[in-house]
PDB file of N, CA and C in Angstrom:
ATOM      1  N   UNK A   1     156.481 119.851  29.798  1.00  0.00           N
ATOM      2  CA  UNK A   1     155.364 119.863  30.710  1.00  0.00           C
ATOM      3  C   UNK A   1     155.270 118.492  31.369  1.00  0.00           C
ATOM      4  N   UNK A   2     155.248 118.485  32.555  1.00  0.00           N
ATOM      5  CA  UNK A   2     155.279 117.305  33.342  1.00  0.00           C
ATOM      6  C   UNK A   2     154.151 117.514  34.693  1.00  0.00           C
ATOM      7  N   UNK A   3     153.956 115.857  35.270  1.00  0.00           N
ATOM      8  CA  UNK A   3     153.234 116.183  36.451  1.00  0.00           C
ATOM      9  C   UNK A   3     154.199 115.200  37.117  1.00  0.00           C
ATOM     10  N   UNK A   4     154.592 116.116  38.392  1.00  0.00           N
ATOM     11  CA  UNK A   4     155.211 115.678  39.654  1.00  0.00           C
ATOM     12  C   UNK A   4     154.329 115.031  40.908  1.00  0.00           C
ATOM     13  N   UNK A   5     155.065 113.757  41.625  1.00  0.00           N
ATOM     14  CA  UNK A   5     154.912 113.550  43.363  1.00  0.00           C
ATOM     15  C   UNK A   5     155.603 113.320  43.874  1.00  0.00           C
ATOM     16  N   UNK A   6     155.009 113.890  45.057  1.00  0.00           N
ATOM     17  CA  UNK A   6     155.895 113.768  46.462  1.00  0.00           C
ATOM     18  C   UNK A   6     155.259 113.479  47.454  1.00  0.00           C
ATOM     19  N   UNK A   7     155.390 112.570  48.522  1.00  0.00           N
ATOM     20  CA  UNK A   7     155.457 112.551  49.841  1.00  0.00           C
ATOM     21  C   UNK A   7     155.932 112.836  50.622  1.00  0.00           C
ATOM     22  N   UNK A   8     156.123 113.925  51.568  1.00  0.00           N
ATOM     23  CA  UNK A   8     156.374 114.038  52.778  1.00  0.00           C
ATOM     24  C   UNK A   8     156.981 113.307  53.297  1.00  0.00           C
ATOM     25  N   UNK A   9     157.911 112.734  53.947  1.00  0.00           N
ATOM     26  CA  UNK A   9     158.315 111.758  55.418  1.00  0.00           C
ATOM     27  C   UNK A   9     157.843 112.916  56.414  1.00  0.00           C
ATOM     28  N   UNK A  10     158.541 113.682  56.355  1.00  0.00           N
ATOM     29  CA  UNK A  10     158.220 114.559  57.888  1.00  0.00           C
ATOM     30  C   UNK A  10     156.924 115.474  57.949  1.00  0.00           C
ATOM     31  N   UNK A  11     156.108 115.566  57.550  1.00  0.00           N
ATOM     32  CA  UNK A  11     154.890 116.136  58.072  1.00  0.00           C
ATOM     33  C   UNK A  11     153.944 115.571  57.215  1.00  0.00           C
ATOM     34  N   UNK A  12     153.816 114.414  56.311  1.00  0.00           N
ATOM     35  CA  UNK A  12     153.022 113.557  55.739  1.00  0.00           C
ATOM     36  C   UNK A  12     152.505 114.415  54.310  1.00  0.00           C
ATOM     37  N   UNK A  13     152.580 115.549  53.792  1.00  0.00           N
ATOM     38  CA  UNK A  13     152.284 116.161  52.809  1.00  0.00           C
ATOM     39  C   UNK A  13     152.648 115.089  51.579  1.00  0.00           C
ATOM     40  N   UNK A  14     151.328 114.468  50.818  1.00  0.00           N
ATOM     41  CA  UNK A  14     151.545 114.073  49.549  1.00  0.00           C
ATOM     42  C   UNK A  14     150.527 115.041  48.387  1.00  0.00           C
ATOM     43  N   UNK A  15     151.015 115.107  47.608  1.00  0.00           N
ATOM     44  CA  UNK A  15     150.142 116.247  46.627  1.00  0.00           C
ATOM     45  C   UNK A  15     150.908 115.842  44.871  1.00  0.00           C
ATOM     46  N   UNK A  16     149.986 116.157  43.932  1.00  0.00           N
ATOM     47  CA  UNK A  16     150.608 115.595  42.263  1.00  0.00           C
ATOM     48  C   UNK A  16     150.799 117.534  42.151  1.00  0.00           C
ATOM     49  N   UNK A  17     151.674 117.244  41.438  1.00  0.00           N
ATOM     50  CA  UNK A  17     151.859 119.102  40.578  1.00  0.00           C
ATOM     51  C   UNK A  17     152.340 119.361  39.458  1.00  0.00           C
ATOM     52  N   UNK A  18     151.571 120.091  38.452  1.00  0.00           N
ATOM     53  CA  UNK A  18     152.218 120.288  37.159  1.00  0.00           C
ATOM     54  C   UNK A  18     152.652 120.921  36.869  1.00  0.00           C
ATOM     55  N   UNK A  19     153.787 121.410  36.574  1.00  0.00           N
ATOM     56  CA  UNK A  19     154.942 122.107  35.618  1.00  0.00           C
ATOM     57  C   UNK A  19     154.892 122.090  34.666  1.00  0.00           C
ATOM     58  N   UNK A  20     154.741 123.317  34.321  1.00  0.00           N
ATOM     59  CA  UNK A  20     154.705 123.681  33.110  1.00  0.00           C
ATOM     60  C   UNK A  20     156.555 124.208  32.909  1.00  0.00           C
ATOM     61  N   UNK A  21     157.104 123.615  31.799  1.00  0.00           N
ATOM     62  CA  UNK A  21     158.354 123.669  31.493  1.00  0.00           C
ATOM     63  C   UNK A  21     159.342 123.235  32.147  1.00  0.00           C
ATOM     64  N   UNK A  22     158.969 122.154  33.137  1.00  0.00           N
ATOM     65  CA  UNK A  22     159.568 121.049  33.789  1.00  0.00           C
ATOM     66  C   UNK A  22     160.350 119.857  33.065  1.00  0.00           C
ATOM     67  N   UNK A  23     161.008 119.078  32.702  1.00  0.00           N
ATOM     68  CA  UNK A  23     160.865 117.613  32.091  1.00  0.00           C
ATOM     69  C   UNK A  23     162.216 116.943  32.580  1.00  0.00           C
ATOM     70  N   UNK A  24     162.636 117.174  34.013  1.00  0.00           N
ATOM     71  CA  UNK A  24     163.177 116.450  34.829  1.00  0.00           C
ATOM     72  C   UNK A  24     162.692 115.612  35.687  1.00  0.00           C
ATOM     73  N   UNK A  25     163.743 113.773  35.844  1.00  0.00           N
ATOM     74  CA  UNK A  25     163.368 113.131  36.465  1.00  0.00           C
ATOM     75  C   UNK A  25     162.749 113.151  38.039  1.00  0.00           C
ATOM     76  N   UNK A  26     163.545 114.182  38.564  1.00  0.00           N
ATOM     77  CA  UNK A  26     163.462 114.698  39.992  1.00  0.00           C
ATOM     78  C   UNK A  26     163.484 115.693  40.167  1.00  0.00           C
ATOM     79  N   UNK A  27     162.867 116.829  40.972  1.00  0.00           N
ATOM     80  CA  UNK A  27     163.343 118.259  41.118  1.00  0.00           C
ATOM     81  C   UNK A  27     163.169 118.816  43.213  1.00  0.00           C
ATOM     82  N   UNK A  28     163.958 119.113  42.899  1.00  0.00           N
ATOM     83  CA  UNK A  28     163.855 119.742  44.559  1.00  0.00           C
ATOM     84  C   UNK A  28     162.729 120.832  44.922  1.00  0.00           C
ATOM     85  N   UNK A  29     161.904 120.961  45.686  1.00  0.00           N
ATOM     86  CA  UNK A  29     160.882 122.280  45.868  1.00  0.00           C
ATOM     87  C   UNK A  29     160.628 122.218  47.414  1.00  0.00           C
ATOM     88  N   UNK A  30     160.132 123.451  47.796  1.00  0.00           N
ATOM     89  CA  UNK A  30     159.473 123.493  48.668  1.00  0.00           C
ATOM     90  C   UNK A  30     158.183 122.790  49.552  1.00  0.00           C
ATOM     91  N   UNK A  31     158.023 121.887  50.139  1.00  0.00           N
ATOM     92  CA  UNK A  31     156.390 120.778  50.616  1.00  0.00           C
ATOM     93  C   UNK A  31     155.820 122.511  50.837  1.00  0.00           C
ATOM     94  N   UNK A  32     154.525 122.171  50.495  1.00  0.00           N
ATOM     95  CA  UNK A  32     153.321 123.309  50.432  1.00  0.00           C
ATOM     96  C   UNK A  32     152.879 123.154  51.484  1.00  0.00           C
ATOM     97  N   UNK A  33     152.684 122.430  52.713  1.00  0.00           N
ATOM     98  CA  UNK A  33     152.728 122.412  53.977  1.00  0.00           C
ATOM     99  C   UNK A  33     153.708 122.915  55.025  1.00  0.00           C
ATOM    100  N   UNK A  34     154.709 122.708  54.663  1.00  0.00           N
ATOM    101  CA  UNK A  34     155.686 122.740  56.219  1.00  0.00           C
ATOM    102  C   UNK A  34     156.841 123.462  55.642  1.00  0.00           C
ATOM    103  N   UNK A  35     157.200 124.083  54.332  1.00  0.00           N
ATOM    104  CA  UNK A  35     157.934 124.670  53.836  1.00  0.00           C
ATOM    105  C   UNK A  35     159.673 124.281  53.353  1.00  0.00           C
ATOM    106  N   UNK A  36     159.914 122.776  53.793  1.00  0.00           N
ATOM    107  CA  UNK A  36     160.564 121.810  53.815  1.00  0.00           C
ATOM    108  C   UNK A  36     161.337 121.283  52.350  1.00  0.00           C
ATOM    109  N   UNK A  37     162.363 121.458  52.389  1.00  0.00           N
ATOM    110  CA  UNK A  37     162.482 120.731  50.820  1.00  0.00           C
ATOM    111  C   UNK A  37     162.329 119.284  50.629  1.00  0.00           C
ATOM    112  N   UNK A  38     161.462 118.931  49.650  1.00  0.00           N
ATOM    113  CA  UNK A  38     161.255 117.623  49.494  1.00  0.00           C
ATOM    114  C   UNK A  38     161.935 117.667  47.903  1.00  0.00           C
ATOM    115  N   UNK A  39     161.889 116.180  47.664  1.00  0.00           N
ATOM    116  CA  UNK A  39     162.333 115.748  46.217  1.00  0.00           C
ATOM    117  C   UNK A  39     160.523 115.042  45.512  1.00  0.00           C
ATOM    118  N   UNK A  40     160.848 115.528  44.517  1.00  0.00           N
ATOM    119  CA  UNK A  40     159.430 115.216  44.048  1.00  0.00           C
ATOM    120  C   UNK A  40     159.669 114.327  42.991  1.00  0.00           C
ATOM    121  N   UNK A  41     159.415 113.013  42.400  1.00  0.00           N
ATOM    122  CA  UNK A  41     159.698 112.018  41.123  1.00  0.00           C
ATOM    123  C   UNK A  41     158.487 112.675  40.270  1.00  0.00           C
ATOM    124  N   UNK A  42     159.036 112.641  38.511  1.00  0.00           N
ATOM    125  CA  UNK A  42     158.108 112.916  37.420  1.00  0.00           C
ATOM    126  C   UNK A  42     157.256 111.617  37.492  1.00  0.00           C
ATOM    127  N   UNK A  43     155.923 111.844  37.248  1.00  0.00           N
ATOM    128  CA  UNK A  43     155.009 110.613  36.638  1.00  0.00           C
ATOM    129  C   UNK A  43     154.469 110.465  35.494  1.00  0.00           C
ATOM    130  N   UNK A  44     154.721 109.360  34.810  1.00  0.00           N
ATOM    131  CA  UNK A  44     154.552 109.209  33.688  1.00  0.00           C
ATOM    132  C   UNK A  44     153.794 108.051  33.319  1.00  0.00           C
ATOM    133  N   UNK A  45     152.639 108.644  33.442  1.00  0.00           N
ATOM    134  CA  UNK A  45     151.079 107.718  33.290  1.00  0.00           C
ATOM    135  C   UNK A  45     150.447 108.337  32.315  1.00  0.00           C
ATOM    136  N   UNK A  46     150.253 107.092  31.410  1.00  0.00           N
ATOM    137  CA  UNK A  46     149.102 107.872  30.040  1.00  0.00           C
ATOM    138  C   UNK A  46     148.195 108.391  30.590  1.00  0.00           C
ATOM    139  N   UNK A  47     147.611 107.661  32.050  1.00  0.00           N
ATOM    140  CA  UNK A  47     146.115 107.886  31.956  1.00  0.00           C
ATOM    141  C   UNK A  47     145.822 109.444  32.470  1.00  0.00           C
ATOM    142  N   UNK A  48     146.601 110.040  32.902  1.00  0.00           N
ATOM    143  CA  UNK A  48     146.582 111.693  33.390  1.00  0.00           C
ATOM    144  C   UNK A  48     145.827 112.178  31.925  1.00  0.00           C
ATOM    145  N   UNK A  49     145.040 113.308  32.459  1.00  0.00           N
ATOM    146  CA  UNK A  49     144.725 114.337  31.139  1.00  0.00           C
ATOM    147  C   UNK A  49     145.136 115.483  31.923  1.00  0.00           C
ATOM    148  N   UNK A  50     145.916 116.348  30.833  1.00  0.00           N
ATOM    149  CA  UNK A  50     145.632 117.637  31.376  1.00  0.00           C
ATOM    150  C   UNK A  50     145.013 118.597  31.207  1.00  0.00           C
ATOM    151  N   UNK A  51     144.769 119.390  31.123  1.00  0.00           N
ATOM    152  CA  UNK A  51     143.672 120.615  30.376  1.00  0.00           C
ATOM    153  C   UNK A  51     143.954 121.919  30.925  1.00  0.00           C
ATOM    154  N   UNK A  52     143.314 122.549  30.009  1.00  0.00           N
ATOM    155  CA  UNK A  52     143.581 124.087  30.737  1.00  0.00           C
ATOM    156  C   UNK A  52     141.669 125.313  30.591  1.00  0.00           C
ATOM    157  N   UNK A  53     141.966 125.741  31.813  1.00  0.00           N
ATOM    158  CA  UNK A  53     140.911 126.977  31.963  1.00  0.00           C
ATOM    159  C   UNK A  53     141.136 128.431  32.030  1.00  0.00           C
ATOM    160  N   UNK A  54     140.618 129.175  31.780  1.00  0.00           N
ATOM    161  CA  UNK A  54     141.116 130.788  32.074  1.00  0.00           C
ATOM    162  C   UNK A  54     143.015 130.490  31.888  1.00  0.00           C
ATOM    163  N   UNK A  55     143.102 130.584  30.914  1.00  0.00           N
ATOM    164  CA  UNK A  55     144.826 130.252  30.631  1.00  0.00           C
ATOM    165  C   UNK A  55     145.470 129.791  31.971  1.00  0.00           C
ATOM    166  N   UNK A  56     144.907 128.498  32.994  1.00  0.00           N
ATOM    167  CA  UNK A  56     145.433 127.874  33.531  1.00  0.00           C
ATOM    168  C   UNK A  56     145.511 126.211  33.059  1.00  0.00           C
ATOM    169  N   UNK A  57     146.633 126.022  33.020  1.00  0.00           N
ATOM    170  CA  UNK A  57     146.594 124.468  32.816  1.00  0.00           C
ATOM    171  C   UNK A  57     147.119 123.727  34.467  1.00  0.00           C
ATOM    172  N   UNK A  58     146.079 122.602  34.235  1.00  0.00           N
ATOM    173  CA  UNK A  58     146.480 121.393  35.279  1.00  0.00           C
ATOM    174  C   UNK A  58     146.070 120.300  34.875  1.00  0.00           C
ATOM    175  N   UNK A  59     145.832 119.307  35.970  1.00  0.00           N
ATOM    176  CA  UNK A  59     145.614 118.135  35.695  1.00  0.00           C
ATOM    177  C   UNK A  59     143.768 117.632  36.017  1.00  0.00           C
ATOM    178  N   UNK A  60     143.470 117.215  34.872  1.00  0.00           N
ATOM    179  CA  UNK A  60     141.901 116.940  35.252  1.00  0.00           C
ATOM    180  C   UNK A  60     140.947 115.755  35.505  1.00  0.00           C
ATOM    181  N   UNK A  61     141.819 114.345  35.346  1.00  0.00           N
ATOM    182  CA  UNK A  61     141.605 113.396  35.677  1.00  0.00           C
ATOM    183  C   UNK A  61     142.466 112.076  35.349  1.00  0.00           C
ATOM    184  N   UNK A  62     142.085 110.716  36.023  1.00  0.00           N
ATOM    185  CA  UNK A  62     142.998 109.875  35.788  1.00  0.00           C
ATOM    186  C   UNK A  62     142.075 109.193  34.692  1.00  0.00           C
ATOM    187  N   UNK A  63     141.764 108.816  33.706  1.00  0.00           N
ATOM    188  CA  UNK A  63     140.917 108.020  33.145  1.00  0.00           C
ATOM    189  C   UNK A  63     141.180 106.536  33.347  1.00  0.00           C
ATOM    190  N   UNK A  64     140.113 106.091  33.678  1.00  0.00           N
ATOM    191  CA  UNK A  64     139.833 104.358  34.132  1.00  0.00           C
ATOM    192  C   UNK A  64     140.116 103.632  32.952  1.00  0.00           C
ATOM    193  N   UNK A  65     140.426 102.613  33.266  1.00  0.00           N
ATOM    194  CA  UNK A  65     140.859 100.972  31.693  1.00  0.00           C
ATOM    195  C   UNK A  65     139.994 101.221  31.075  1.00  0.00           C
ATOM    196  N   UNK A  66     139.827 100.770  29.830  1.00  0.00           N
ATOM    197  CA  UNK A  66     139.093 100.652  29.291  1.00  0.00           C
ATOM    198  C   UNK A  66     138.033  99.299  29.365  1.00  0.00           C
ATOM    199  N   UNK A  67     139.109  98.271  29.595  1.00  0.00           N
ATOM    200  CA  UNK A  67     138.278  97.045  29.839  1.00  0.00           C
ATOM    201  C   UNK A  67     138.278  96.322  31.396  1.00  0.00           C
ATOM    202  N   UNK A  68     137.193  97.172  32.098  1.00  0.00           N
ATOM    203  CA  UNK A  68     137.674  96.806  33.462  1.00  0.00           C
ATOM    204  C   UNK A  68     136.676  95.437  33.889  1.00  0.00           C
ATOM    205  N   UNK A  69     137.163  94.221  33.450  1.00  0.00           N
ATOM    206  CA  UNK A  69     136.308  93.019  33.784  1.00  0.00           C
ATOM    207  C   UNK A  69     136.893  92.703  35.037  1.00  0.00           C
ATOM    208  N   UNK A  70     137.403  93.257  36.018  1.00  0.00           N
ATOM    209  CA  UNK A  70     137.738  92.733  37.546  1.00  0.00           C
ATOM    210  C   UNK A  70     136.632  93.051  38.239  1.00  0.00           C
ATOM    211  N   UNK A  71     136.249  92.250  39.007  1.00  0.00           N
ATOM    212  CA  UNK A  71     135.436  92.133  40.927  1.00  0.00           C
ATOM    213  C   UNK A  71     136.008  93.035  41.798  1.00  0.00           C
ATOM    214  N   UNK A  72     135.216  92.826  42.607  1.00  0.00           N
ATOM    215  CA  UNK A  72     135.803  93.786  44.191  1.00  0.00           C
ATOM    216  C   UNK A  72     136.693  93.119  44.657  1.00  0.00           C
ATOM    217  N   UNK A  73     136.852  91.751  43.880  1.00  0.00           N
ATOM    218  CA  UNK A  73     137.658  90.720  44.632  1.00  0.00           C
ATOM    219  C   UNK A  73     139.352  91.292  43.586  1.00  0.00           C
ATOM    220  N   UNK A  74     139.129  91.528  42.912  1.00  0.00           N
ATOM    221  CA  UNK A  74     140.419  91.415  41.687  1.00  0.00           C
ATOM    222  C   UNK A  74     140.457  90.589  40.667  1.00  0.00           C
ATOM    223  N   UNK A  75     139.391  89.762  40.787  1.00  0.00           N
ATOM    224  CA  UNK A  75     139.338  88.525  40.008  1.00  0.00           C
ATOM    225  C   UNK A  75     138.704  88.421  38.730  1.00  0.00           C
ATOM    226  N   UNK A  76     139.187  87.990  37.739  1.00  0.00           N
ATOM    227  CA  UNK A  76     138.838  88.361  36.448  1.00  0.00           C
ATOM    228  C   UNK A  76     137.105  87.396  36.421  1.00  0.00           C
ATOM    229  N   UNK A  77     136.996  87.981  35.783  1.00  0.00           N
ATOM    230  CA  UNK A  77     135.091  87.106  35.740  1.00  0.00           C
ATOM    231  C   UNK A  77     134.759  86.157  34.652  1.00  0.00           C
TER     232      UNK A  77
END
């Protein structure tokens, strides 16, 4: 189980997608916009959760640091 992205070059489509029984670095698919094959890279970020509803699973949030002492500036305080 993996979550995929892609960007678009040619019609700007970026979107995350999860696969279920995926666990390749790259996979070729269809852009859900323009019908186009794009290459999509796996992401592999703790902070994803996934979850599931009515026996659907996806993705349900990115969870924030835990210790977020930065400014609007970036600057530690």
């Amino acid at each position: 189980m993996a979550v995929y992205y892609y960007k678009h070059e040619w019609c700007g489509m970026d979107q995350e997608i999860f696969l279920e029984g995926e666990n390749r670095n790259t996979i070729s698919m269809p852009c859900y916009r323009c019908g186009r094959n794009v290459v999509a890279r796996q992401i592999r970020d703790k902070s994803i959760k996934l979850g599931s509803a009515d026996g659907t699973v996806g993705i349900l949030r990115r969870e924030k640091p835990k210790d977020s002492r930065r400014g609007e500036s970036g600057n530690v305080r």
